[in-house]
Protein backbone atom coordinates (compact mmCIF):
# COMPACT_ATOMS: atom_id res chain seq x y z
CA UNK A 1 -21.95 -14.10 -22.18
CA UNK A 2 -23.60 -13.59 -18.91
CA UNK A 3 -23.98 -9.74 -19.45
CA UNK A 4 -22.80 -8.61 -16.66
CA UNK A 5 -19.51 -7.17 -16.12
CA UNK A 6 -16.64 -7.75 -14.10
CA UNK A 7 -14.42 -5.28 -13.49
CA UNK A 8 -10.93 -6.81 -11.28
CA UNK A 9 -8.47 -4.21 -9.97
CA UNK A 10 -4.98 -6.25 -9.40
CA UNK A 11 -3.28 -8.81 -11.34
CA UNK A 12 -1.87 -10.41 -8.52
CA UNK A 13 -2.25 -14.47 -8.04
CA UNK A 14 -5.44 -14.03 -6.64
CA UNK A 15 -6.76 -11.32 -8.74
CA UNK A 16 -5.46 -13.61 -11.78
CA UNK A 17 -7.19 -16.77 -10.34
CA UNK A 18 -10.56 -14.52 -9.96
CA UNK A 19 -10.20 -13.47 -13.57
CA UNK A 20 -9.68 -16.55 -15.35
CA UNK A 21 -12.59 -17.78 -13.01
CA UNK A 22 -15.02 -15.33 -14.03
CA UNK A 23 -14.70 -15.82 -17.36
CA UNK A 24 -15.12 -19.69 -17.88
CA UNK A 25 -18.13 -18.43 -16.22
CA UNK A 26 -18.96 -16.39 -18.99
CA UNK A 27 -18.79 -13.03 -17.75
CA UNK A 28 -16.94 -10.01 -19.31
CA UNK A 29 -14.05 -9.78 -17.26
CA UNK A 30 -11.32 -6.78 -17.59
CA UNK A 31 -8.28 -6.89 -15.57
CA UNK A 32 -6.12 -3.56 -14.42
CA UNK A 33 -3.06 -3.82 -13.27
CA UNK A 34 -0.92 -0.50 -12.53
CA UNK A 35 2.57 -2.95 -13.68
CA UNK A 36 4.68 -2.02 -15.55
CA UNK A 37 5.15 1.52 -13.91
CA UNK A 38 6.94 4.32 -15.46
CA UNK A 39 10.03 5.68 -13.49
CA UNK A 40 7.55 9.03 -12.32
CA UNK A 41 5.06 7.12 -11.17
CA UNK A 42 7.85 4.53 -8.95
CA UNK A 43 9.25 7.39 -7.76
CA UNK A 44 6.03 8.22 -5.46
CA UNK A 45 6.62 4.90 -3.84
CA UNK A 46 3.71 3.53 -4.82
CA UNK A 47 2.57 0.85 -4.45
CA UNK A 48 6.00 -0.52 -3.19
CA UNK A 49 8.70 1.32 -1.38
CA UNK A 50 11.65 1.58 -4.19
CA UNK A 51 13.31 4.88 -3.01
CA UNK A 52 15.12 7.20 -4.68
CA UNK A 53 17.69 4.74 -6.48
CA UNK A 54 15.65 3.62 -9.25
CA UNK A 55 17.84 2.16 -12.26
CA UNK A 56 17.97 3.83 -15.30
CA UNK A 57 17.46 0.56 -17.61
CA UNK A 58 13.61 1.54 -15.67
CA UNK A 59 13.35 3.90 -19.03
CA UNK A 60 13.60 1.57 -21.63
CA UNK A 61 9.66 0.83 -21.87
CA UNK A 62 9.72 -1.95 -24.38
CA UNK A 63 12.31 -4.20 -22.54
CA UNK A 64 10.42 -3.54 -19.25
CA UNK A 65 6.62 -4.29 -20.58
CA UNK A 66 8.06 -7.26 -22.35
CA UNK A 67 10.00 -8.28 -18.55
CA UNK A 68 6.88 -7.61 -16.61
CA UNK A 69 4.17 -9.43 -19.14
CA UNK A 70 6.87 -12.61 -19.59
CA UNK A 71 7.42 -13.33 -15.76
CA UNK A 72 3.51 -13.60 -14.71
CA UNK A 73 2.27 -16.64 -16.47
CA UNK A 74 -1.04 -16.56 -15.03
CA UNK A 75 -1.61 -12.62 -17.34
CA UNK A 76 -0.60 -14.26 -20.08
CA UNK A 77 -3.24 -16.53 -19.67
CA UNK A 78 -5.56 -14.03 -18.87
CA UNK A 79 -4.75 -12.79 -21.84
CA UNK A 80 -5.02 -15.98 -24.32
CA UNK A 81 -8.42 -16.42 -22.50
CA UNK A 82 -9.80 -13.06 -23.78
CA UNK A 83 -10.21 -11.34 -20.34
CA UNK A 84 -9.83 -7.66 -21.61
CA UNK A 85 -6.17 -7.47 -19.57
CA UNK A 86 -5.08 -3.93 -19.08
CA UNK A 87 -1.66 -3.08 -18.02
CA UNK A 88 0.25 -0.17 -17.12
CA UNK A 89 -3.46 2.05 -15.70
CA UNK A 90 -3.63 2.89 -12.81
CA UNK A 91 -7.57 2.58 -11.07
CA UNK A 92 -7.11 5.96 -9.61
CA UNK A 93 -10.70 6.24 -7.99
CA UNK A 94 -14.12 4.03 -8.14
CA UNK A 95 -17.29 6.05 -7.97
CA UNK A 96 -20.99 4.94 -6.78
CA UNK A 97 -24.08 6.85 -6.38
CA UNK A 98 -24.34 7.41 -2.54
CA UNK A 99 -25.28 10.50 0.17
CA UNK A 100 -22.46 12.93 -1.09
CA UNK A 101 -22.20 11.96 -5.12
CA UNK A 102 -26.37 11.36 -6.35
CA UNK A 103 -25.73 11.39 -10.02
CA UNK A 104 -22.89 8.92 -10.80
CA UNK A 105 -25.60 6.32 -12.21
CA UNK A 106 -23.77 3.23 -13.24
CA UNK A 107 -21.43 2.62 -10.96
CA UNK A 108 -17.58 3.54 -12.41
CA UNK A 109 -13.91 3.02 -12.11
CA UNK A 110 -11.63 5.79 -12.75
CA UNK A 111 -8.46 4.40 -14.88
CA UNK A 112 -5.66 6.10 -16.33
CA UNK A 113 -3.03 5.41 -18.54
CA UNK A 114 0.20 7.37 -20.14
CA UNK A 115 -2.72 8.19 -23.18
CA UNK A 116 -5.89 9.32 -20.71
CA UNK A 117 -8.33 8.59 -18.70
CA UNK A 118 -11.02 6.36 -19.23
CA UNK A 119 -14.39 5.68 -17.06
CA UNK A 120 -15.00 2.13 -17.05
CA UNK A 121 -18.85 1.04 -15.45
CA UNK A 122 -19.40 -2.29 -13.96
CA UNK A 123 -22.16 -4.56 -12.32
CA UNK A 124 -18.95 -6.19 -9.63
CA UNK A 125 -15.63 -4.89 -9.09
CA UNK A 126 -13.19 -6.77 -7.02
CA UNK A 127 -10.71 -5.51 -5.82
CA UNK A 128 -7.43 -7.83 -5.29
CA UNK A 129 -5.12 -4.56 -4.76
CA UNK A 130 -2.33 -6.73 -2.77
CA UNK A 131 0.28 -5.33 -0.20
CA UNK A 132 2.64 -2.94 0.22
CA UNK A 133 5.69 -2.29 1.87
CA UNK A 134 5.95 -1.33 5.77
CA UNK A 135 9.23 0.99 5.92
CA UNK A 136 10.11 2.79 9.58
CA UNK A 137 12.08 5.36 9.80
CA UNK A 138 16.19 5.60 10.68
CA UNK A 139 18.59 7.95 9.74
CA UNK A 140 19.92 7.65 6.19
CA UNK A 141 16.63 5.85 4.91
CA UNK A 142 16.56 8.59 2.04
CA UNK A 143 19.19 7.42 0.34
CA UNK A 144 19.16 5.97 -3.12
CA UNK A 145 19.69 2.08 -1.81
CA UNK A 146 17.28 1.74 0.37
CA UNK A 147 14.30 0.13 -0.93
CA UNK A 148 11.18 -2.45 0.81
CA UNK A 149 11.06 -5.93 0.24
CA UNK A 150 8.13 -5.96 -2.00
CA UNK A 151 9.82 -3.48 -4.12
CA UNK A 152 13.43 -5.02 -4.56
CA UNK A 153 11.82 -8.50 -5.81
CA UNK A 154 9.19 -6.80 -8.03
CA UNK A 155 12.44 -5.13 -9.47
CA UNK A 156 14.65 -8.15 -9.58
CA UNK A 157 11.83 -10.21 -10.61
CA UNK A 158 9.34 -8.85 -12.99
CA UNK A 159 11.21 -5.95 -14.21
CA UNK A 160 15.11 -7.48 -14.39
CA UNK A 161 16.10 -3.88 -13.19
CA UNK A 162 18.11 -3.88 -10.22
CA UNK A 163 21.38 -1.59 -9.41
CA UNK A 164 22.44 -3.24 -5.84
CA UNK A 165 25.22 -5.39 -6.07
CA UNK A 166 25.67 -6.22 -2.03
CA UNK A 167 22.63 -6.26 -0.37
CA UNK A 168 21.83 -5.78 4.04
CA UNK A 169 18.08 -7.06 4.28
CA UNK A 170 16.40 -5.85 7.24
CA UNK A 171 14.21 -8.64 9.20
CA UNK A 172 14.75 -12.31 8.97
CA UNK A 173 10.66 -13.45 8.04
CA UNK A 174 9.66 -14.49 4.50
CA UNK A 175 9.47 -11.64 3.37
CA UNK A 176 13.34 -11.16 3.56
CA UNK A 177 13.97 -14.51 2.71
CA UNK A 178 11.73 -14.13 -0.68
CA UNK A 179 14.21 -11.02 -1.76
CA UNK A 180 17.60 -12.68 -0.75
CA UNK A 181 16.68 -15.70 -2.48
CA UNK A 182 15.90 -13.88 -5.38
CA UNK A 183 18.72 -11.49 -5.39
CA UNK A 184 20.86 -14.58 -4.93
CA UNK A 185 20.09 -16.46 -8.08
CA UNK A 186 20.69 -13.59 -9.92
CA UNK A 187 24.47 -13.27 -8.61
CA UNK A 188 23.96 -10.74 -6.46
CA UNK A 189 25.72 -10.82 -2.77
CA UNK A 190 23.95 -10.45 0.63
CA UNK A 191 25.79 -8.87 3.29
CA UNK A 192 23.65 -10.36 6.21
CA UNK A 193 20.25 -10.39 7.97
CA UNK A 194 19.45 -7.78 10.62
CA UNK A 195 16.82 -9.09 13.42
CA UNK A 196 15.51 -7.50 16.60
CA UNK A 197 14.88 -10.85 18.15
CA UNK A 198 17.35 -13.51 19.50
CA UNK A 199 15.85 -15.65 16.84
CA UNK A 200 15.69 -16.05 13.03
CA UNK A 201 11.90 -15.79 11.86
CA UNK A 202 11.37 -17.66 8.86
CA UNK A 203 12.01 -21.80 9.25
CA UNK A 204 14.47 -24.11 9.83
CA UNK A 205 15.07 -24.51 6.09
CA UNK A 206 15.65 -21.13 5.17
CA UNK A 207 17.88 -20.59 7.97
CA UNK A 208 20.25 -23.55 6.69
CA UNK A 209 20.12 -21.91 3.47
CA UNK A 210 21.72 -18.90 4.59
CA UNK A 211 24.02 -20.79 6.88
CA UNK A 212 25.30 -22.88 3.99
CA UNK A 213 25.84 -19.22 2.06
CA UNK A 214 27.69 -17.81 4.79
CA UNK A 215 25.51 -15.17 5.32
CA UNK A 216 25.61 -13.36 8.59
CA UNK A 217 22.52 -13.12 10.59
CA UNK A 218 22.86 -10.01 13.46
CA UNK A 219 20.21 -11.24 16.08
CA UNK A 220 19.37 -9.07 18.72
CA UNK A 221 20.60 -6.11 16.42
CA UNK A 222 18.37 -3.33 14.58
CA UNK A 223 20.14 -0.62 11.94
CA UNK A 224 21.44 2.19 13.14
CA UNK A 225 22.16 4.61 10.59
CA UNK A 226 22.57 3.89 6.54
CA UNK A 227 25.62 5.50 5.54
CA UNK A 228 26.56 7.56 2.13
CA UNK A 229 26.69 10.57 0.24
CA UNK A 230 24.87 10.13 -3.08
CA UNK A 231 24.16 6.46 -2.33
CA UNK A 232 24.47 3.98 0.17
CA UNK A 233 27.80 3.02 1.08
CA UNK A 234 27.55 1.00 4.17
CA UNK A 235 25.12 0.32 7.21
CA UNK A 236 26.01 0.98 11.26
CA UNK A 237 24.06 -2.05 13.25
CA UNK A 238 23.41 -1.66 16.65
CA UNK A 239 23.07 -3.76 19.40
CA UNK A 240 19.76 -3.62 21.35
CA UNK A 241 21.04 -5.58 24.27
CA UNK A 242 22.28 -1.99 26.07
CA UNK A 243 25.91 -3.15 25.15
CA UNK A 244 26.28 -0.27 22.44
CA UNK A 245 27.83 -2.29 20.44
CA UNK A 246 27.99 -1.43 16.93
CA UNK A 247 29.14 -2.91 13.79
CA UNK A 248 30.01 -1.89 10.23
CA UNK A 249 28.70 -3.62 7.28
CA UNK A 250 29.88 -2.91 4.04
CA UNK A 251 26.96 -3.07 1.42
CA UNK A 252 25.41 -0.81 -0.79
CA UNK A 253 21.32 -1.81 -0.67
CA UNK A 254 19.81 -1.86 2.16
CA UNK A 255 16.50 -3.93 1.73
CA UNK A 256 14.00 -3.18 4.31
CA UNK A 257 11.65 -6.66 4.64
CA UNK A 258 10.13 -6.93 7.96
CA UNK A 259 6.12 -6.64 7.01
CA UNK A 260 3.73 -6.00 4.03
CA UNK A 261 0.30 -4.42 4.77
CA UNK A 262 -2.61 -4.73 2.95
CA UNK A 263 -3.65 -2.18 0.30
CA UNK A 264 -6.92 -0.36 1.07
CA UNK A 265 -6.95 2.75 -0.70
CA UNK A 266 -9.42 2.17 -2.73
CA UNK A 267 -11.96 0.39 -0.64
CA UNK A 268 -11.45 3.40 2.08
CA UNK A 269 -11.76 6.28 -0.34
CA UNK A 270 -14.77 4.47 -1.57
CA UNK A 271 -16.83 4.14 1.73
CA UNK A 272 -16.09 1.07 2.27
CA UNK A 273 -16.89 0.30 6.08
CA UNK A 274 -13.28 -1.07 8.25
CA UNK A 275 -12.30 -2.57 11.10
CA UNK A 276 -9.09 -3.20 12.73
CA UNK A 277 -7.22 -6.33 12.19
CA UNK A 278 -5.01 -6.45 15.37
CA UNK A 279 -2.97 -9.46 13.82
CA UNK A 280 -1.40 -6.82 10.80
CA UNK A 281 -1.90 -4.75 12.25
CA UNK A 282 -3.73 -2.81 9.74
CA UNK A 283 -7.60 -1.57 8.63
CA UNK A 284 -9.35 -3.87 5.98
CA UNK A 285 -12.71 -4.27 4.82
CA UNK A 286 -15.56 -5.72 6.54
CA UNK A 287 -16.65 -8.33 4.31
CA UNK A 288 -19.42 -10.96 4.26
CA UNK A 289 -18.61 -14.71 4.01
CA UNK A 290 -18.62 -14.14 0.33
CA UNK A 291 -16.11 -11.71 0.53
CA UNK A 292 -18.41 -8.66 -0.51
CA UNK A 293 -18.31 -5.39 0.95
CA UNK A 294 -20.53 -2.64 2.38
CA UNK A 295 -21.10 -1.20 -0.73
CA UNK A 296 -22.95 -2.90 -2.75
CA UNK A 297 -21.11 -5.05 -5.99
CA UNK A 298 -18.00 -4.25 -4.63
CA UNK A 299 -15.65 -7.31 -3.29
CA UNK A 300 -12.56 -7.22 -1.40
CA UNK A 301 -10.38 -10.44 -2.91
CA UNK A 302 -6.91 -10.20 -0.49
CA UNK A 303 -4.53 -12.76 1.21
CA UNK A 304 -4.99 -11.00 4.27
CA UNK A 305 -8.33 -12.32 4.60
CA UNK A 306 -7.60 -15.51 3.99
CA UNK A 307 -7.98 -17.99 0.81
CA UNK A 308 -10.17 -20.36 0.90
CA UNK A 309 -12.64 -20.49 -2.44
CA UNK A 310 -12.03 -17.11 -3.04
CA UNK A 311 -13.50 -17.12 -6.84
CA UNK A 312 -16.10 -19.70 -6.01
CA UNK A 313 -17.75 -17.55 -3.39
CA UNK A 314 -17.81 -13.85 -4.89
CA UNK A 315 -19.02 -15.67 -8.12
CA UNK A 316 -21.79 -17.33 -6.44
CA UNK A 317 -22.78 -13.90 -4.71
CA UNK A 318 -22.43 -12.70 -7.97
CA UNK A 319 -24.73 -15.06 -9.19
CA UNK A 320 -26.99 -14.51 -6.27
CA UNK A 321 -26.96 -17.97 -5.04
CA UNK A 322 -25.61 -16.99 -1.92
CA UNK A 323 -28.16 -15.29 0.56
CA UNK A 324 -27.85 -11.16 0.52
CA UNK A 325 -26.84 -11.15 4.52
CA UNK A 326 -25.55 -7.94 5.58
CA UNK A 327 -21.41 -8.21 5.80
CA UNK A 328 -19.70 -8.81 9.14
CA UNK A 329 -16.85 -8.07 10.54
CA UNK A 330 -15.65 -11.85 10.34
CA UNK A 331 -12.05 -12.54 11.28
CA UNK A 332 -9.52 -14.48 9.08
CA UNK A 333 -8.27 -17.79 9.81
CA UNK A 334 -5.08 -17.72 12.82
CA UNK A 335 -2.27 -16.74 11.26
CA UNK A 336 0.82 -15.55 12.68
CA UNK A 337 0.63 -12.07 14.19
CA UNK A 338 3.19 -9.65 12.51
CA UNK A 339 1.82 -6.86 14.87
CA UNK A 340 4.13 -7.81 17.97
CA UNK A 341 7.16 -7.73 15.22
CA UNK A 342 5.86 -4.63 13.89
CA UNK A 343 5.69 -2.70 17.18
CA UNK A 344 9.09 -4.39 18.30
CA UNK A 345 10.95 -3.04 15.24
CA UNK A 346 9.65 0.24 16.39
CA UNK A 347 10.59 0.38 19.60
CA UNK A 348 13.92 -0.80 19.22
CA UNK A 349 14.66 1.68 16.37
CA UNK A 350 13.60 4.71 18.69
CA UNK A 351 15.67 3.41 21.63
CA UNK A 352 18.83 3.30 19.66
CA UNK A 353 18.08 6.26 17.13
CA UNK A 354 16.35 8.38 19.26
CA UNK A 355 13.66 11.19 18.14
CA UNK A 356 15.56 13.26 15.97
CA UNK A 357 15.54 11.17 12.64
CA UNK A 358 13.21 12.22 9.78
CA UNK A 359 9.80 10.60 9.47
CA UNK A 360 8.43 11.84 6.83
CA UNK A 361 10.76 12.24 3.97
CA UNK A 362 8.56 14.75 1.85
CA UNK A 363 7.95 17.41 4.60
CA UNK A 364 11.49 16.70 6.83
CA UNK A 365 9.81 16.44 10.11
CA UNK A 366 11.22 14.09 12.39
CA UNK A 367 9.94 12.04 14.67
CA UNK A 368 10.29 14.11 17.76
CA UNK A 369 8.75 16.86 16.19
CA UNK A 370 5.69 14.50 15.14
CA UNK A 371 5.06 13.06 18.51
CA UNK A 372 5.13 17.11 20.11
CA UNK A 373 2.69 17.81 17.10
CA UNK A 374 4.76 20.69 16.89
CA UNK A 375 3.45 22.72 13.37
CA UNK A 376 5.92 23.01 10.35
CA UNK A 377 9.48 24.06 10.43
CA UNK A 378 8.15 26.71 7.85
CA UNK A 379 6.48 28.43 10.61
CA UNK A 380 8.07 31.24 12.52
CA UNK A 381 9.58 30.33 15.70
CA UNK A 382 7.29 32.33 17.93
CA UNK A 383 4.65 29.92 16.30
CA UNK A 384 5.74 26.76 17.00
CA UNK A 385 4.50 25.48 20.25
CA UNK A 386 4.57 21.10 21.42
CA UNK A 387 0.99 19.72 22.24
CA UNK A 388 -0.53 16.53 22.86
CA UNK A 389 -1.90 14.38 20.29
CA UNK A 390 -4.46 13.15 22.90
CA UNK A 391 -7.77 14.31 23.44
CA UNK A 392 -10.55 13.33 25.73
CA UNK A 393 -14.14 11.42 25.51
CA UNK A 394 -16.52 9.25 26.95
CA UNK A 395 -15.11 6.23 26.33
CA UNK A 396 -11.75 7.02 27.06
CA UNK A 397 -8.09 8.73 25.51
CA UNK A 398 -8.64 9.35 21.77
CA UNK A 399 -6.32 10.34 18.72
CA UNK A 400 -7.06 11.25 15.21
CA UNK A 401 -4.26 10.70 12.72
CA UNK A 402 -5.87 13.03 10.40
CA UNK A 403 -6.01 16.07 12.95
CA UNK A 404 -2.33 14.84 14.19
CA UNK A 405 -1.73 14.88 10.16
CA UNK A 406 -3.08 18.92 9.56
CA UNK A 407 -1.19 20.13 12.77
CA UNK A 408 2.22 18.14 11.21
CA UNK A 409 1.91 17.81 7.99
CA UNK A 410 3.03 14.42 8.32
CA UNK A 411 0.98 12.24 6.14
CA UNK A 412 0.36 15.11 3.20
CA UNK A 413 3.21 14.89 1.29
CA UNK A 414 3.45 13.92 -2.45
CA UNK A 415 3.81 10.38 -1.61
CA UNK A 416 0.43 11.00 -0.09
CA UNK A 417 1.73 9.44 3.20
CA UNK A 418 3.07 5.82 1.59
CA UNK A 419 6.31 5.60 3.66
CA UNK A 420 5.37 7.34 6.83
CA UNK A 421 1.40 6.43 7.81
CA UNK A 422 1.59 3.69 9.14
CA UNK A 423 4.87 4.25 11.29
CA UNK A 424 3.50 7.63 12.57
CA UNK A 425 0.09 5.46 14.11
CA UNK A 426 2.32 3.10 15.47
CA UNK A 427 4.41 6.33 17.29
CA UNK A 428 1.25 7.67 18.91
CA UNK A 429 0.57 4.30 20.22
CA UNK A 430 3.25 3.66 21.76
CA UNK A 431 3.99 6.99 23.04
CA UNK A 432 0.44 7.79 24.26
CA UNK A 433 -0.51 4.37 25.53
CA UNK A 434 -3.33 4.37 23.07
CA UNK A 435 -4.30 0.82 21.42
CA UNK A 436 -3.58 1.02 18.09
CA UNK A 437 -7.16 0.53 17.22
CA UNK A 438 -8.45 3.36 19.10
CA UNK A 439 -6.43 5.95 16.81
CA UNK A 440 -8.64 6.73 13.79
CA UNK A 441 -6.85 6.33 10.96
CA UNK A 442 -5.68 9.35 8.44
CA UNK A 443 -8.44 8.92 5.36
CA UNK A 444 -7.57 8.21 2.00
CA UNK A 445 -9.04 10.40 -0.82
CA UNK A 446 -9.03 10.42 -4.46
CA UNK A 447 -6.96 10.00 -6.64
CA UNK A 448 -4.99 7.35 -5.09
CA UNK A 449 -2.14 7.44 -6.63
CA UNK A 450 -0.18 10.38 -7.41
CA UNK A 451 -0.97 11.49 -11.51
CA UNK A 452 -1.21 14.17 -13.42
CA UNK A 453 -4.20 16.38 -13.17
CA UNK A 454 -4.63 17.27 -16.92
CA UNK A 455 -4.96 13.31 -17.72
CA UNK A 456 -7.91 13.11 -15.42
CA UNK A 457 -9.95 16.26 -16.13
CA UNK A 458 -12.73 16.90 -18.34
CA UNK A 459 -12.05 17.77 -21.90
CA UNK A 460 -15.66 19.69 -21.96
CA UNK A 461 -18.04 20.53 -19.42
CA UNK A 462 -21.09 18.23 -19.03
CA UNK A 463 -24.86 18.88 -19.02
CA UNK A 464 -24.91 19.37 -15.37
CA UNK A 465 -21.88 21.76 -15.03
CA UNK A 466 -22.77 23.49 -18.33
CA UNK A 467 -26.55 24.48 -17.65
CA UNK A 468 -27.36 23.64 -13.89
CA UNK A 469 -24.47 25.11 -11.55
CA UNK A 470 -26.72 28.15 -10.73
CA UNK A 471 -28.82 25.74 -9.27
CA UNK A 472 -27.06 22.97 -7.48
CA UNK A 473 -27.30 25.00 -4.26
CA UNK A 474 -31.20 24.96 -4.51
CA UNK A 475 -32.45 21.50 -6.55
CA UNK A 476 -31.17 18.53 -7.12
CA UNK A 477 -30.30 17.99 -10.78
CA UNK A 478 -31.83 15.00 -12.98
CA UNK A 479 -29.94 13.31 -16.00
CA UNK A 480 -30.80 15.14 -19.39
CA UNK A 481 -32.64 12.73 -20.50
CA UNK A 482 -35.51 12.85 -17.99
CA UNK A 483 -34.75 17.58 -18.07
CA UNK A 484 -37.58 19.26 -17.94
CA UNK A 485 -39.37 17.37 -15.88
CA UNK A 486 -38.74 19.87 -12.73
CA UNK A 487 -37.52 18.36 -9.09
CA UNK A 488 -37.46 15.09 -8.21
């Protein structure tokens, strides 16, 4: 073996590929993957949107490891090949020695499992974390049935759990076609295709398909309200030609597939220096042209940012035969901007919902109430006073999502703002007249994903906390093995 280790954080395609890569290269390769997830840990909606209609078969934890493991082939062979494949852990936080943390020495990822937590060092990590679902807001979207597109395949496909029998897929792109396909080889029934546009996203053949099914496609329509009392029952879709037409349709999932963003928790919380990728629209990593990061041995592996010789180039870097140039903020190739569809979702959604339909699901503020900044409902009347989310500068109108996020609430709720974040930035922008790239983003902080405290925590104090917390306020502590020898 090489000796150095190779630490990859998503068992996607791509972070499968990498894998199997880096170790007929000889390196010592382990591979997390948070899949299969227990029902607590779904119920966060993270990474995907699945709602609050999770099936019950979700409990039986031998069927669904044995689903999950059987339908990625390219696992299994990271598996036969001896990468050191890890499934069901979460990497929950990845840990470097920089300004604010001077004593982390090797650098670590934080991973946790059902049994504890483990601290796993590395030389690389990559991080091939994937998408997630983009979910806005419209009345009823609480309801056990409504669910993102990334979430209703993962559930159809990898875990063979799924409780819809009719489904209403919002958005017309591949996305939606991906889950209606899927859901329709496996008997299920799709009540129709929702689209804001006059025309039907994904191509030609796809639209035939659904043609030849009979499936309706409502162009020019966006969903009004999800209807039901303890689950879906049917869906109201609106018009957004200023008809006010409306029209019934009788289902009882409601599949929301009009956009996946990319996930960047982890390279955020870590430092990780962003920019703004107007085509998502999202924030990724700045990466060099071998797909490494500001912080050093860390590499950001996504579709988003193209895929062209992924493996070979982080394993050259790797290898140093690449040059050690600084990254920069170098653009994917052209791809299809999603941001106009995005935004247009939005807009049409508020026009024919209007501001008084819950944002954010965990603290029940709507999106009126968001856009006023007005404080939490918890507050006493007398309290509760609209502002502006704008402030002023020298180069212009700004916003800051996390201020916006302390004065709302909006954004700190136990889905640590999954379903809501990215709609709320969107809401500013449009309301404000403030680029989307001018709003600075709410930060992400460890852990990432929503877990239990006690499996994360300490099971004895260390040297440092043990014998030198008097005097972290007045020296900088050394490792015990070099104690004694005063200050550095």
């Amino acid at each position: 073996m090489s000796g150095k280790r190779i630490v990859v954080v998503g068992a996607s395609r791509l972070g499968c590929e990498f894998a199997l890569a880096a170790r007929a290269a000889d390196y010592e390769v382990t591979l997390i993957d948070e899949h299969p997830q227990d029902l607590k840990s779904m119920s966060f909606d993270a990474p995907y949107f699945y709602g609050s209609g999770l099936p019950a078969s979700l409990s039986d934890e031998t069927a669904v490891f044995d689903n999950v493991l059987s339908s990625n082939e390219l696992l299994l062979e990271c598996v036969e090949t001896e990468v050191d494949v890890k499934v069901g852990v979460v990497a929950w936080g990845a840990f470097h020695n920089a300004p604010n943390s001077q004593h982390i020495g090797a650098p670590k990822v934080g991973i946790v499992s059902r049994e504890g937590n483990e601290l796993l060092e590395y030389d690389a990590l990559v991080l091939a974390t994937g998408s997630r679902d983009f979910v806005p807001s419209f009345k009823g979207w609480d309801l056990p049935g409504v669910l993102g597109g990334k979430a209703g395949t993962k559930l159809l496909v990898s875990y063979q759990c799924f409780n819809g029998r009719r489904c209403l897929v919002l958005g017309t792109a591949a996305l939606a076609v991906e889950f209606a396909r899927a859901a329709r080889e496996r008997g299920l029934d799709i009540a129709g295709f929702v689209e804001p546009t006059s025309k039907f996203q994904a191509d030609e053949e796809d639209l035939e398909w659904a043609r030849g099914l009979d499936i309706p496609v409502y162009l020019n329509s966006v969903i009004l309200e999800a209807k039901g009392t303890d689950k879906v029952s049917s869906a109201t879709v609106a018009s957004t030609d200023g008809s006010g037409k409306t029209t019934e349709v009788d289902c009882d999932t409601i599949c929301v597939s009009i956009a996946v963003l990319p996930n960047v928790e982890l390279p955020a919380a870590m430092g990780c220096e962003m920019r703004f990728a107007e085509q998502h629209p999202a924030w990724v990593p700045i990466v060099s042209s071998s797909l490494r990061t500001s912080v050093p041995g860390v590499y950001w592996l996504s579709a988003f940012g193209g895929e062209a010789d992924h493996a070979s180039r982080i394993l050259s870097d790797i290898a140093g035969e690449t040059s050690l140039s600084e990254p920069g903020a170098e653009s994917p190739p052209e791809t299809e901007a999603q941001a106009d569809y995005i935004n247009l979702w939005i807009a049409k959604l508020i026009e024919t919902g209007g501001s008084d339909v819950v944002l954010c699901q965990c603290e029940t503020v709507t999106r009126g109430e968001f856009l006023d900044v007005q404080p939490p409902r918890y507050l006493k009347a007398g309290m509760r006073r609209p502002h502006g989310a704008v402030t002023g500068g020298d180069t212009g109108p700004k916003i800051s999502q996390d201020l916006i996020k302390r004065m709302t609430r909006v954004g700190m709720g136990h889905c640590q703002g999954k379903r809501c974040r990215d709609e709320a930035a969107i809401l500013l922008s449009q309301r404000y007249g403030v680029p989307l790239k001018d709003i600075k983003p709410g930060s992400y902080r460890f852990p990432v994903r929503p877990i239990d405290m006690s499996l994360i925590s300490a099971e004895d104090d260390d040297y440092h906390t043990r014998e030198k917390w008097p005097h972290w306020m007045h020296e900088e502590v050394v490792p015990e093995s070099v104690a004694g020898t005063g200050k550095r």
